[in-house]
Structure formats: structure tokens, C-alpha cells
Protein backbone atom coordinates (compact mmCIF):
# COMPACT_ATOMS: atom_id res chain seq x y z
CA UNK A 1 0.00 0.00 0.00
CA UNK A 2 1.18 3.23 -0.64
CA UNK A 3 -0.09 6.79 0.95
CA UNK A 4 0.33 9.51 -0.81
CA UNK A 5 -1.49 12.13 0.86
CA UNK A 6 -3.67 12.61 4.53
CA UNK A 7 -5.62 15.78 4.88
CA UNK A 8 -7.70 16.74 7.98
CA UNK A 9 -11.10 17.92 7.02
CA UNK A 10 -14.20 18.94 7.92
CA UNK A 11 -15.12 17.83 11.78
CA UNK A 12 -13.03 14.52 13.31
CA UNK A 13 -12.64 13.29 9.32
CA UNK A 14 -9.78 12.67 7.52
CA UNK A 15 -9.39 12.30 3.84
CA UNK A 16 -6.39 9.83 2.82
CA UNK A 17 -5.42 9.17 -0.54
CA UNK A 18 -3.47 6.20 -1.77
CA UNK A 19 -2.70 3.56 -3.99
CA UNK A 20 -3.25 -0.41 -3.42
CA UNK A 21 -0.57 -1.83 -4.94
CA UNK A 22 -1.46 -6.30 -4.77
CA UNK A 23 -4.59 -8.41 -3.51
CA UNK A 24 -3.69 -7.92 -0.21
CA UNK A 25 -3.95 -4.37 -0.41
CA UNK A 26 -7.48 -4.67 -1.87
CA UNK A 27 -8.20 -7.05 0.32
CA UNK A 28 -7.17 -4.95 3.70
CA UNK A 29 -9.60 -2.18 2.04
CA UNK A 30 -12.32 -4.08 2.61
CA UNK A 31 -12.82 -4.09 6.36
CA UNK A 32 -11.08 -0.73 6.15
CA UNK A 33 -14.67 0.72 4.29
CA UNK A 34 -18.09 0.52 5.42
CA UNK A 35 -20.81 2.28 5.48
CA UNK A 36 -21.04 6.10 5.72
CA UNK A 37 -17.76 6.48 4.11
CA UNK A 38 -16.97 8.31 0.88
CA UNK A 39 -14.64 7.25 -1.67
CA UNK A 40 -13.34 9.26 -4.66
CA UNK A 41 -11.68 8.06 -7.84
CA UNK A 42 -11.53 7.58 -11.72
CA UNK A 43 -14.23 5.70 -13.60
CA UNK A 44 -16.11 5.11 -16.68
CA UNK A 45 -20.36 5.07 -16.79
CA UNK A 46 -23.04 4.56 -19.24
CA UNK A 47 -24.45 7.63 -20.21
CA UNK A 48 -27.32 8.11 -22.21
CA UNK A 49 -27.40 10.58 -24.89
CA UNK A 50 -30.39 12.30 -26.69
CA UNK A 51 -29.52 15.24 -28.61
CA UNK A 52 -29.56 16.21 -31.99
CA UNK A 53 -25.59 15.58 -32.73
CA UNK A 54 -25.76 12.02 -31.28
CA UNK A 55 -28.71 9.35 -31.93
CA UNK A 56 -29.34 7.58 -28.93
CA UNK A 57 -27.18 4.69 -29.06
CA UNK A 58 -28.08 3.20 -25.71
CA UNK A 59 -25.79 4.72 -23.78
CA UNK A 60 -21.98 5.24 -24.56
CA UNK A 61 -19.40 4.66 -21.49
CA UNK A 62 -17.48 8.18 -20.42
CA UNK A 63 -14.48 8.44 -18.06
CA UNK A 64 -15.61 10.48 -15.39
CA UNK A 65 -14.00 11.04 -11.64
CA UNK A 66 -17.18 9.94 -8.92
CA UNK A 67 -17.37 10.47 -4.84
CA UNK A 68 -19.35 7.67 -3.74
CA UNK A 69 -21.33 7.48 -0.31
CA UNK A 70 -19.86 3.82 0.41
CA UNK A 71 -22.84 1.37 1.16
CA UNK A 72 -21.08 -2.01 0.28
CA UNK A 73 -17.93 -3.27 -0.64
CA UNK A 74 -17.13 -6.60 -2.28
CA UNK A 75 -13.79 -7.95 -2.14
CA UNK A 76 -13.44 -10.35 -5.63
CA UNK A 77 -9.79 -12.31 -5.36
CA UNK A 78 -10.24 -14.27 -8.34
CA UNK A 79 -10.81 -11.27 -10.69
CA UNK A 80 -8.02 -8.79 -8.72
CA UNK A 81 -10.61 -6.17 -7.95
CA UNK A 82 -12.82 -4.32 -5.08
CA UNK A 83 -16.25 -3.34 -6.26
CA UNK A 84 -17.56 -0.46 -3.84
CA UNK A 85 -21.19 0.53 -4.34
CA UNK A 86 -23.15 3.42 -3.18
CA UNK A 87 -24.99 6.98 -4.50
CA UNK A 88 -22.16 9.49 -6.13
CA UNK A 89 -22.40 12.10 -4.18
CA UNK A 90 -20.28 14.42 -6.16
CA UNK A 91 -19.11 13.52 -10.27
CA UNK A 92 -17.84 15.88 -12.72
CA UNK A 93 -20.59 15.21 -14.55
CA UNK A 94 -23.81 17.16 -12.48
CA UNK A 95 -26.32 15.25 -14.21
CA UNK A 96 -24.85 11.86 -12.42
CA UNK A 97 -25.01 13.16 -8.95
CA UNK A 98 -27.69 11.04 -6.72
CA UNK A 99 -27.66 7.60 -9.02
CA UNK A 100 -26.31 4.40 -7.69
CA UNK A 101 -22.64 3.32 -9.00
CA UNK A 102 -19.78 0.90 -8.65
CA UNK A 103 -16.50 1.83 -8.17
CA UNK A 104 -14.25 -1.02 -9.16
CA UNK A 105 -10.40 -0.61 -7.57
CA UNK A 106 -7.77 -2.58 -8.91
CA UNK A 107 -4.22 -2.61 -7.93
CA UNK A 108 -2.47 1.09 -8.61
CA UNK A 109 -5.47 2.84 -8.78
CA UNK A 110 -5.62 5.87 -6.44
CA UNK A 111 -8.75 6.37 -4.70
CA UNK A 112 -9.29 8.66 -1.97
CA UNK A 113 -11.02 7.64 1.36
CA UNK A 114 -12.72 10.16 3.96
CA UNK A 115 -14.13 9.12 7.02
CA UNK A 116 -13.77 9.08 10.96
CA UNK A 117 -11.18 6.68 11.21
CA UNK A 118 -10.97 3.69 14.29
CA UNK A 119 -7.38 3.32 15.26
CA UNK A 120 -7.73 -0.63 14.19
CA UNK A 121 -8.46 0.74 10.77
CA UNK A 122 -5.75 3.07 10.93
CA UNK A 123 -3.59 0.41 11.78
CA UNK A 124 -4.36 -1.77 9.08
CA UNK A 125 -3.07 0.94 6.79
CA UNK A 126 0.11 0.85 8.46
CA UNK A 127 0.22 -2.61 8.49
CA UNK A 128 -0.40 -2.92 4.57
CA UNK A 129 1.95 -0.17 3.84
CA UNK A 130 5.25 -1.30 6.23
CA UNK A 131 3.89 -5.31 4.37
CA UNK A 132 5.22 -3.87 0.50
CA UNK A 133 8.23 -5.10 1.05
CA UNK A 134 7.62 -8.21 2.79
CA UNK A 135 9.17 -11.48 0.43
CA UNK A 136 6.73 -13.66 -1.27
CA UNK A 137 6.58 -16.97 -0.05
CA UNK A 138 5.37 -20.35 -1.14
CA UNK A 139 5.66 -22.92 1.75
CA UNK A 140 5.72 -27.18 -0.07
CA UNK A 141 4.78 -29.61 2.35
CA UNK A 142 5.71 -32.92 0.96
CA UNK A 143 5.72 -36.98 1.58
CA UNK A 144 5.81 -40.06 0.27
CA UNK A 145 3.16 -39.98 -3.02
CA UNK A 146 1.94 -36.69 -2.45
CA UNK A 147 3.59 -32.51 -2.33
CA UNK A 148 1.58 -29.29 -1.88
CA UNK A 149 2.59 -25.51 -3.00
CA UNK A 150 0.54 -22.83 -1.12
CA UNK A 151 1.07 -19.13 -1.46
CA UNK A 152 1.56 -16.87 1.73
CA UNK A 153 -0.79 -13.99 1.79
CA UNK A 154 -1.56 -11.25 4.28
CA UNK A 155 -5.36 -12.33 4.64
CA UNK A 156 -4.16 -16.21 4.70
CA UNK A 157 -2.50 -19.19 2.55
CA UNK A 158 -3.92 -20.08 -0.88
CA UNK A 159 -3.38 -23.86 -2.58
CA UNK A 160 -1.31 -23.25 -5.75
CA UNK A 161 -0.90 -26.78 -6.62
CA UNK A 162 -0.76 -30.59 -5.48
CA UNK A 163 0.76 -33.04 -7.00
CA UNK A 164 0.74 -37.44 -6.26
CA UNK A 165 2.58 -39.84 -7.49
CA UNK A 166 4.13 -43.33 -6.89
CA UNK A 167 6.03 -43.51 -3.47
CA UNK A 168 9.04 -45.47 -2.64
CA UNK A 169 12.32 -45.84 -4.04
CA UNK A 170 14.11 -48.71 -6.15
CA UNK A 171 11.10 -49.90 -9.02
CA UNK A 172 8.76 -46.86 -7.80
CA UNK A 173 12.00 -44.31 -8.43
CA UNK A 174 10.56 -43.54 -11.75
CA UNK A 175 7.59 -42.29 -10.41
CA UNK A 176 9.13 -40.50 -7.53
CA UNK A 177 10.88 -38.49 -9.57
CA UNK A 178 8.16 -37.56 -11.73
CA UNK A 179 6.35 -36.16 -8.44
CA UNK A 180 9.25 -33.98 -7.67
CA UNK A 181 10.03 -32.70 -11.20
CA UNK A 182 6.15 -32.13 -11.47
CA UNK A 183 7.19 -30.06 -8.27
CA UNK A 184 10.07 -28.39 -9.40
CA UNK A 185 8.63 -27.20 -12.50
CA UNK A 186 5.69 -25.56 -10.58
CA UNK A 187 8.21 -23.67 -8.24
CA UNK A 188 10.59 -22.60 -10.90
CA UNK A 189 7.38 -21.01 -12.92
CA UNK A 190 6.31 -18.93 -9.23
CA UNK A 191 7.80 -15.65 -8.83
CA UNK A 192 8.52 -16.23 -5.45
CA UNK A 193 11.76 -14.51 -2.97
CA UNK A 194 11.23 -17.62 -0.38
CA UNK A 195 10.44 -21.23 -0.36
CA UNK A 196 10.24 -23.04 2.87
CA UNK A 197 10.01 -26.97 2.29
CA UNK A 198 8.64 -29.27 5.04
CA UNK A 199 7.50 -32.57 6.11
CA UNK A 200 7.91 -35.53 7.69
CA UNK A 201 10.50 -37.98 7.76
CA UNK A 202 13.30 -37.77 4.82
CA UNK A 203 11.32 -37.35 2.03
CA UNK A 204 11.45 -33.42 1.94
CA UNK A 205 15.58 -34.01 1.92
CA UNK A 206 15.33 -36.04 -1.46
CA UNK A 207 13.03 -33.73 -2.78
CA UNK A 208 15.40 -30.85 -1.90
CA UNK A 209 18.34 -32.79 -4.01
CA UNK A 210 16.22 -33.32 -6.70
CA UNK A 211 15.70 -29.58 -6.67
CA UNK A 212 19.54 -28.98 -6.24
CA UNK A 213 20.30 -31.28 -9.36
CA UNK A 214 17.58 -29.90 -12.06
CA UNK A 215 17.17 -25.99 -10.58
CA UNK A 216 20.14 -25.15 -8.53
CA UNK A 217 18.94 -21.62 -9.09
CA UNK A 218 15.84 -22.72 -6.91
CA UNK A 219 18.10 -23.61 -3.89
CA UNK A 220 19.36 -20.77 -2.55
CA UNK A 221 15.65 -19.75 -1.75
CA UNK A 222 14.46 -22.78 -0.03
CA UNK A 223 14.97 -23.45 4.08
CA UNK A 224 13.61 -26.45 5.26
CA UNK A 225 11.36 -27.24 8.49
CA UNK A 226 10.70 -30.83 9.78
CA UNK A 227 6.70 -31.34 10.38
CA UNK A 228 4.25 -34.49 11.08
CA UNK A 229 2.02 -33.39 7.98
CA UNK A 230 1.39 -32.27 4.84
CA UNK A 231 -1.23 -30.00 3.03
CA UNK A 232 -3.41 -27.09 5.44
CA UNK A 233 -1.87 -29.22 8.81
CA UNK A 234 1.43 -28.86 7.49
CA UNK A 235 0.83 -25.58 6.62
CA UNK A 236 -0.39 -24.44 10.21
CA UNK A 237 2.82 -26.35 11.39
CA UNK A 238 5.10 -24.08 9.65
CA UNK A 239 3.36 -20.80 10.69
CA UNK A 240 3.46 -22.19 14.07
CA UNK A 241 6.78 -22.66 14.52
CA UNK A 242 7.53 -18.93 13.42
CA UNK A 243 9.62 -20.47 9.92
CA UNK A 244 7.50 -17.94 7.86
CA UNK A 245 8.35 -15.04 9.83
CA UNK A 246 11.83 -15.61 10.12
CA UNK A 247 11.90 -14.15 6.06
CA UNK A 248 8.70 -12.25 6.11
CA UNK A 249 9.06 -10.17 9.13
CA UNK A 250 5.83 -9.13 10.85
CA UNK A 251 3.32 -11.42 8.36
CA UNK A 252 -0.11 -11.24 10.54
CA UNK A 253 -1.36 -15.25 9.85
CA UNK A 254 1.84 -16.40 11.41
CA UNK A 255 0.82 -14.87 14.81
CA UNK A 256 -3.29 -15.47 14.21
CA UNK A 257 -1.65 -18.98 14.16
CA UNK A 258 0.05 -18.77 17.69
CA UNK A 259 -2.76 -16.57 19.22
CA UNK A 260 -5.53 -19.46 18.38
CA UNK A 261 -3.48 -21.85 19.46
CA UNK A 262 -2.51 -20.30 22.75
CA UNK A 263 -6.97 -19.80 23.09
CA UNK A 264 -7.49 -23.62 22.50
CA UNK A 265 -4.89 -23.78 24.82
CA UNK A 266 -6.39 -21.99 27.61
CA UNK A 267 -9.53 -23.22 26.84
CA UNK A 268 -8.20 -26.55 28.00
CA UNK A 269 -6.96 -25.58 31.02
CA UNK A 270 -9.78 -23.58 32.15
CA UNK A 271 -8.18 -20.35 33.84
CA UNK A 272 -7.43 -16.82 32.36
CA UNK A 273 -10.01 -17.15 28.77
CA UNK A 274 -13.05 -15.37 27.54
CA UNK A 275 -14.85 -16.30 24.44
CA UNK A 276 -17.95 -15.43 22.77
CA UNK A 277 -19.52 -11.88 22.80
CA UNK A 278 -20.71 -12.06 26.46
CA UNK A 279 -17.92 -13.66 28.39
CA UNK A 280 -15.48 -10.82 26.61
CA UNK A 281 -17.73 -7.62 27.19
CA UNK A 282 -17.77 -8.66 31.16
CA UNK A 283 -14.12 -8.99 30.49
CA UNK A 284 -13.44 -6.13 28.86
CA UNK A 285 -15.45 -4.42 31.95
CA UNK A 286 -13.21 -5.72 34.90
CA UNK A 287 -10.40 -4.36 32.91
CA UNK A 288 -8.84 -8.18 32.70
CA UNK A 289 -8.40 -8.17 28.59
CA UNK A 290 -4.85 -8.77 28.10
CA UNK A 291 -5.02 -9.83 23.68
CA UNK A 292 -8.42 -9.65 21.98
CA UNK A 293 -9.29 -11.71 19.03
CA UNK A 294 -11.89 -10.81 16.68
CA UNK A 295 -12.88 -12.01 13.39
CA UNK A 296 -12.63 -9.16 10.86
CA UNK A 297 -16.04 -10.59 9.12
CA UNK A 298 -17.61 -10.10 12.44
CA UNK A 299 -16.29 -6.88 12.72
CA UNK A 300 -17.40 -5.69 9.89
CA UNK A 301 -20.96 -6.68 11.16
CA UNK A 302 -21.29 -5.39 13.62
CA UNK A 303 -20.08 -2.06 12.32
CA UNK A 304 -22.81 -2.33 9.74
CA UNK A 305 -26.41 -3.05 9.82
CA UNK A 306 -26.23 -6.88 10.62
CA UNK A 307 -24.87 -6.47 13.65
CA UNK A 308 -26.37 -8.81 16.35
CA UNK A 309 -24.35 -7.93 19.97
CA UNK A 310 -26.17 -5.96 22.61
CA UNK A 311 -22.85 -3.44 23.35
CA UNK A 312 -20.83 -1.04 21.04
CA UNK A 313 -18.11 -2.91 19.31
CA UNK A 314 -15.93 0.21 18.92
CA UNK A 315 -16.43 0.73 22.62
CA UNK A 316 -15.38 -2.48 23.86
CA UNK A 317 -11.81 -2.08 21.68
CA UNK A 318 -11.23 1.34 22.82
CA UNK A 319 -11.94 -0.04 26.50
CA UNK A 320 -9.62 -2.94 25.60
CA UNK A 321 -6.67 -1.06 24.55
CA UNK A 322 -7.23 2.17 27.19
CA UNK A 323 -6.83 -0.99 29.74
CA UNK A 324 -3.57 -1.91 28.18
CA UNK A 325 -4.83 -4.87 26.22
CA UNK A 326 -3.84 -5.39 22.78
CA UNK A 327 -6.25 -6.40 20.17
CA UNK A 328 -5.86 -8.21 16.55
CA UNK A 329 -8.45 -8.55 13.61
CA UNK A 330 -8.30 -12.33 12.32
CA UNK A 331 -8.60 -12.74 8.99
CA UNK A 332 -11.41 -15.20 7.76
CA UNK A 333 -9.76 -16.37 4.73
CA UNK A 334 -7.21 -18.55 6.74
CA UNK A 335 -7.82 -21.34 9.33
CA UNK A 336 -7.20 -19.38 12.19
CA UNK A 337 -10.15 -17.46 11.45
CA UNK A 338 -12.25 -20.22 10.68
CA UNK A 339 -11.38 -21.90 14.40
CA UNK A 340 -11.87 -18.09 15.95
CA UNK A 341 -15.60 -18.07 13.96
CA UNK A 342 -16.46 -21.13 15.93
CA UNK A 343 -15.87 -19.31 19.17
CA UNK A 344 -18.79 -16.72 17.58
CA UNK A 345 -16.41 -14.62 16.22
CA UNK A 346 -14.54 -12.95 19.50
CA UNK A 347 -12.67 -13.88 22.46
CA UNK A 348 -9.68 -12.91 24.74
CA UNK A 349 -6.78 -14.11 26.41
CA UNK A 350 -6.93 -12.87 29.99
CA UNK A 351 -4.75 -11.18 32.44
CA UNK A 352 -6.78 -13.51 35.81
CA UNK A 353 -9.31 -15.64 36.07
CA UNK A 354 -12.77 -13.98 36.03
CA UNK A 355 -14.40 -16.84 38.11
């Protein structure tokens, strides 16, 4: 993300302007908007035309630069875009002003956004912004018959690819090796600064000097972490043990990772854990929050009109972090946030025991 400009403007808004430059830009922007918000940038529309130079053609697309009063966002991965709908509120065209529109952001297009900004939001600017020059990372968790490529994001891990084959060595070599060339022909196509290969048992090692033989180039990019599985549980295994944030510095779904596991931990035991909405607002009110979890879609929620808690969710952050407690926004694309959801969405690791 980059920010170009912030502006103070009328009352407690601000008015930042700036650029999203990957998915995971777009993809912050979406629980950075809601509704209430106005957004400003280029676009084309339909207009129709009746005069006496131009027949009516059923409307010609113009370029046009639109301020939209935000009233839904739509965050579309697979087509690298944001879609942010509401009434233009201001358009260089006067005639426009009132109808409903879509904005649709890509990556490096500058919008502007104005709007009383929550310091989580403000935060997940930063976060996006210090993240542009985080390495990309592809994490292979392979064994015997089977490997697995998934991408690292900032709102979670992605399957690129899987690959099985025939396992063992001696007659089955043949086949072995077509599973890791299969393999190393994916990777060398990825544009990727970091590859972090793991598994269990030696299999990973042969696969790593297969690698070294056909792509040496590959090598120098690859670190290798021992784990009991492959695919998503291998996955959660490497983000656990901190391997993806020893090269990307910071990445957020490496610590959602540890911070769910330390809940299920707790949960366990019994002591010093809050979860669901009303065990963490009588938590948040005896001051004992010391990390609280929340699921961004849930945020987002209850910061709109489908929210279904009986306190202020704003409210019980600011309380949160005025009481010294610090507070992260899972992401519901990655498992993490799927596990937090179950809790219904919220919960917090506690300074004492409540009861």
C-alpha cells in the first residue's frame, strides 16, 4: 500500500489518498470501508445521450471522476478487484449526482477515502503499507506420493498446486521423480523470494536434491522445516513454529496462528479465557483483557447493519486497549479465522481468572 497524501477535514474526518498496490492491499480495504464512508476516484459510466448531434445509441461509457457514499464493498480475489457501491455524491458530470454506481479498484489505482477513522483501521493501513516489502513466499509440504505448493498472503495461505505420485524408491523411483520434477517445475514457474520446504520424515531431503540437481537456481531460496504433515496441517505447522516469519518479518497469519493456538490452549486448562460476545464484554469491563481476538467478518458486522451484539463494538476495543490490552483482527480467509468463527467470532486471552 502506498499513501500519498492525509488531509484533515471537515469535523473529526480525515481524507487519505493512496494507492493499493497487490490483492492484499485490496483485500485490507475491505474491512477498512463501510458504510457512511466516501470514496473518490476515476471511472467510466453509461451515459445516455439524446440530442440532436448524437442518436441515442443506448448509452456510450465516459471516463468520469465519482465520490461515492460507500454502502457495500465486495472484495473479488479471483478477478483482482474491489467493487464499492453506493450513490455518487459528487461527479464531474452534475447530471450523475444522486444515481447508484460501482466503483471497481484494482491494484495502482488511487482512490481517496474520507471518514472518521478507528485506530484498528488506521492500523491496518500501516500494516499494509510497512507489508510492501515483505518477500513472497510459497511454503511445499511434501511426503511419500503426495507434495503441496501454497502461497503466503496477508489475509491467509492459498493452494497453488498438489501433485501425487508413486512412493518409494528402487522400481517406484521412476515415479518419484516424476512427483518432484512435477514439483520443481511448478516452483521454478512462481515468482517467489522464499520457499520453505517441510515434512515428515526424509522425504522433503530427497526432494530438496532433486531440486539442487535440475534448478540449482531454486536452492538458494528454499529453508527447510521438519513437520508431522502435509497439506493445510502442514501448513499451520510451519506458521506455528515462526519459519514464515523468520523471512517475512511481521506477516499477521503467522501470529493469528500462535494466538488461536494459545486460546485452545487456555480453553483446556480452564483459567485466564473469555470467548464469545458475552464472556469478553464482562471482560473487557473488569479491565482483565490482556489480547483480543476478533474475526474481521464479524467486525465488519457489527459495524454495519447486521450487527447482532447488545454493546458497542468500537467501545469495547477502545476499552480494551485504554486498559492496556492489545487487540488483533483475524482474517477469515485462513484457518485461524475459521477456528476463531467457531468461538462466535470474539474472544480474549486474559490477564486472571474472572471466576
Amino acid at each position: 500500500m502506498r499513501i500519498s497524501n492525509r488531509q484533515q477535514v471537515e469535523g473529526s474526518r480525515e481524507r487519505i489518498t493512496l494507492v493499493p498496490e497487490s490483492l492484499d492491499d485490496l483485500w485490507h480495504l475491505t474491512y477498512v470501508l463501510e458504510p457512511g464512508d466516501f470514496v473518490s476516484g476515476d471511472t467510466t459510466r453509461r451515459i445516455q445521450r439524446n440530442d440532436d448531434q448524437m442518436r441515442d445509441t443506448g448509452g456510450e461509457r465516459e471516463h468520469m471522476h465519482v465520490t461515492l457514499g460507500v454502502e457495500e464493498t465486495e472484495f473479488h480475489k479471483f478477478s483482482n478487484r474491489l467493487r464499492i457501491s453506493g450513490v455518487i455524491e459528487d461527479a464531474s458530470r452534475e447530471d450523475q449526482l444522486g444515481m447508484h454506481h460501482t466503483l471497481n479498484v484494482e491494484e495502482n489505482k488511487e482512490i481517496a477515502i474520507e471518514k472518521i477513522w478507528k485506530p484498528d483501521q488506521l492500523d491496518r493501513l500501516e500494516e499494509a503499507e510497512e507489508a510492501t516489502d515483505n518477500p513472497d513466499v510459497a511454503i511445499v509440504t511434501v511426503e511419500e506420493g503426495q507434495a503441496h505448493i501454497h502461497t503466503v498472503a496477508q489475509y491467509g495461505t492459498e493452494e497453488y498446486a498438489e501433485f501425487t505420485g508413486t512412493t518409494g524408491k528402487g522400481e517406484y523411483a521412476r515415479g518419484r521423480d516424476e512427483l518432484f520434477g512435477e514439483l520443481t517445475s511448478a516452483l521454478s514457474r512462481m515468482d517467489t523470494d522464499a520457499i520453505i520446504l517441510a515434512g515428515p520424515g526424509f522425504t522433503k531431503q530427497d526432494a530438496l536434491d532433486f531440486i539442487e540437481e535440475e534448478a540449482p537456481d531454486l536452492t538458494e531460496k528454499i529453508t527447510t522445516v521438519d513437520t508431522s504433515a502435509v497439506g493445510d496441517r502442514g501448513v499451520h505447522e510451519v506458521l506455528k513454529r515462526g519459519a514464515v516469519e523468520e523471512v517475512q518479518k511481521d506477516t499477521r497469519i503467522a501470529k493469528e496462528a500462535e494466538l488461536i493456538d494459545e486460546l485452545t490452549k487456555r480453553i483446556g486448562e480452564g483459567p485466564k479465557v473469555a470467548y464469545g460476545a458475552e464472556q469478553v464484554q464482562k471482560a473487557a469491563d473488569f479491565g482483565a483483557i490482556e489480547h483480543l481476538l476478533i474475526l474481521d467478518e464479524r467486525l465488519r458486522a457489527e459495524r454495519g447493519d447486521d450487527g447482532e451484539w447488545d454493546f458497542d463494538v468500537n467501545e469495547l476495543i477502545t476499552t480494551a486497549e485504554q486498559k492496556g490490552g492489545e487487540v488483533t483482527v483475524f482474517s477469515s480467509e485462513f484457518a485461524p479465522g475459521d477456528q476463531l468463527s467457531g468461538f462466535g467470532g470474539i474472544a480474549a486471552l486474559l490477564r486472571y481468572r474472572l471466576e
